[in-house]
Protein backbone atom coordinates (compact mmCIF):
# COMPACT_ATOMS: atom_id res chain seq x y z
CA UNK A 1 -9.85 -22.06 8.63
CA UNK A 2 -9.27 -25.43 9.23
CA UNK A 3 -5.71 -25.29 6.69
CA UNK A 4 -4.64 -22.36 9.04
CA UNK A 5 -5.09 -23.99 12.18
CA UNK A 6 -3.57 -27.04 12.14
CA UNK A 7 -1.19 -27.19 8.97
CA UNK A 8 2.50 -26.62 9.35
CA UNK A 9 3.14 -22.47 8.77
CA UNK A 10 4.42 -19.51 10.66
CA UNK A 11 2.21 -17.07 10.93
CA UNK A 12 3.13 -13.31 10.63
CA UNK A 13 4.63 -11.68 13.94
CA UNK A 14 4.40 -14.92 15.89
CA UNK A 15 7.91 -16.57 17.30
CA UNK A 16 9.02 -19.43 15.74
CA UNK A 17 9.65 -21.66 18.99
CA UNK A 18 12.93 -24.03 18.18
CA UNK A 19 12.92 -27.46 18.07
CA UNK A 20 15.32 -28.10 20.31
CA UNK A 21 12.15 -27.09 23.15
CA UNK A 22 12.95 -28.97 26.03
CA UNK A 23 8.76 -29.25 26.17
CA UNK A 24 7.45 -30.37 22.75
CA UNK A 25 3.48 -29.91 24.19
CA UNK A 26 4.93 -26.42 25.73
CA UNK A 27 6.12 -25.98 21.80
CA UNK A 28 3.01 -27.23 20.73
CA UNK A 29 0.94 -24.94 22.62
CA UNK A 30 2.61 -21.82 21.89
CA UNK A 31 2.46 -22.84 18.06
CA UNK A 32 -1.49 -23.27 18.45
CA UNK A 33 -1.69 -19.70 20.24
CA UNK A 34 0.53 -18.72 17.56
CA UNK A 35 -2.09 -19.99 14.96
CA UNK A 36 -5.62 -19.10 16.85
CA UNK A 37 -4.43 -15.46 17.27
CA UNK A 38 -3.43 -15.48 13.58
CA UNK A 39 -6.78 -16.42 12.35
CA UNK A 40 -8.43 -14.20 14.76
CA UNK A 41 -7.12 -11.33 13.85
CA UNK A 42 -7.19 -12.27 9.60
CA UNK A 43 -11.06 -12.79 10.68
CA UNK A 44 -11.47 -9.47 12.68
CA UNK A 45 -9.67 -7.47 9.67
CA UNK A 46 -11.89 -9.13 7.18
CA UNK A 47 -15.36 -7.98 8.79
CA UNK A 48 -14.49 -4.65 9.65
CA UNK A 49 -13.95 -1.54 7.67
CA UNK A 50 -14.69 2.16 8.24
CA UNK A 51 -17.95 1.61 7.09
CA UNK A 52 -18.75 -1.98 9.19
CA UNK A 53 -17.03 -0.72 12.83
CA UNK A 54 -16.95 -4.09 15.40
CA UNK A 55 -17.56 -3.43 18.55
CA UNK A 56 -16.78 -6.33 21.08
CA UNK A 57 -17.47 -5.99 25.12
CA UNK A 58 -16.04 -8.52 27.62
CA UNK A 59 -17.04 -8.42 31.20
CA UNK A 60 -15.47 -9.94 34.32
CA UNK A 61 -11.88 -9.04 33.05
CA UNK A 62 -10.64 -9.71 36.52
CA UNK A 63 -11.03 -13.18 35.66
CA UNK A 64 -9.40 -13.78 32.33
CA UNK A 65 -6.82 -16.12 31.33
CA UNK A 66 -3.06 -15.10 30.11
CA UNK A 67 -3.85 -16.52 26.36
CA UNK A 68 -7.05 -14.72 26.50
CA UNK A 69 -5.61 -11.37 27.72
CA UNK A 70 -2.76 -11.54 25.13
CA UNK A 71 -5.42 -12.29 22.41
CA UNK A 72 -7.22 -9.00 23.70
CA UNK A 73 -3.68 -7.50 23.15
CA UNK A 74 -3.23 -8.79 19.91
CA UNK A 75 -5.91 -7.10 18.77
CA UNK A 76 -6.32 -4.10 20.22
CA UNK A 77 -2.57 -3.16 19.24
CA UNK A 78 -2.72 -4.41 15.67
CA UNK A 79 -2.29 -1.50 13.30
CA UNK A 80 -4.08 -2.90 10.67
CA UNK A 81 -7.35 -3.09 12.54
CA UNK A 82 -8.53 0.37 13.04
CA UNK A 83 -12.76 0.10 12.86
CA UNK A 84 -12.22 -1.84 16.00
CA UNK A 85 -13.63 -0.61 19.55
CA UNK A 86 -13.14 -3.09 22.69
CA UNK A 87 -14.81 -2.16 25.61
CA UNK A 88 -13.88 -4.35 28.63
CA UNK A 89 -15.23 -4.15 32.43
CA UNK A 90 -13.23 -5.62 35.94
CA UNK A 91 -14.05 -5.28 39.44
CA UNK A 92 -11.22 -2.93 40.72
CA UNK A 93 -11.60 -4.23 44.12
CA UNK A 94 -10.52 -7.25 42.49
CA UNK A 95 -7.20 -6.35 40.60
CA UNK A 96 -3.85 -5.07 41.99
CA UNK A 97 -1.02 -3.62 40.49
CA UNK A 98 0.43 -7.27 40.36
CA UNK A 99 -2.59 -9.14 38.62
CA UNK A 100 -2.59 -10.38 35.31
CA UNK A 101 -4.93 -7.89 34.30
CA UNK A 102 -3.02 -4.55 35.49
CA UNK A 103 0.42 -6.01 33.69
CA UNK A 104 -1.79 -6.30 30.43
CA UNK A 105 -3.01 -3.06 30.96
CA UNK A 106 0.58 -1.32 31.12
CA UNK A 107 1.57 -3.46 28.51
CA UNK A 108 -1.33 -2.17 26.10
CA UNK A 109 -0.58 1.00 27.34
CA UNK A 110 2.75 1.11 26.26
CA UNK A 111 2.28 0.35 22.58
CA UNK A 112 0.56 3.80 22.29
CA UNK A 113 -3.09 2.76 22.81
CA UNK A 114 -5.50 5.08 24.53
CA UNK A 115 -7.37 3.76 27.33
CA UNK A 116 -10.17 5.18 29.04
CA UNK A 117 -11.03 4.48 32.99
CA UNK A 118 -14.37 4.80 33.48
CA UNK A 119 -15.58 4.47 37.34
């Protein structure tokens, strides 16, 4: 874990970010995302199989973070993760068309996933 998170490697489907970044740390935190999602989702396929299904639940989506809403997509979108079922909850009162939340929604949504409102 350790070797994947902080030694020198590109991950699979991340960006390589140049060197030539006018922002080293904004290089450097990209590269870390980069690395964190990789080993999250090499963890999540190695625990679940047809036969071990993962279900996670997050609450208060409203309030999540851009890394941690593209780590939701990262997973829920990855192909080779299929025994996976994410539930997540928001306060529509609380989310427009324009928050965070909605454009990860569309985005999700437009890789093919199903998603199902509940009210």
């Amino acid at each position: 874990l350790r070797r994947l998170l902080f030694e020198e490697q590109q991950p699979e489907g991340s960006q390589r970010v140049s060197s030539h970044s006018s922002s080293p740390k904004a290089a450097t935190t990209i590269e870390a995302q980069n690395r964190f999602q990789y080993v999250f989702r090499t963890f999540v396929r190695a625990i679940v199989s047809p036969l071990r299904p993962l279900v996670l639940f997050l609450d208060d989506l409203q309030w999540a973070d851009a890394a941690s809403l593209d780590l939701i997509r990262v997973m829920v979108t990855d192909s080779q993760t299929r025994s996976l079922l994410f539930l997540g909850c928001y306060r529509d009162n609380e989310v427009s068309d324009g928050h965070i939340f909605s454009t990860a929604v569309r985005h999700i949504q437009s890789q093919n996933i199903p998603i199902a409102n509940i009210h």
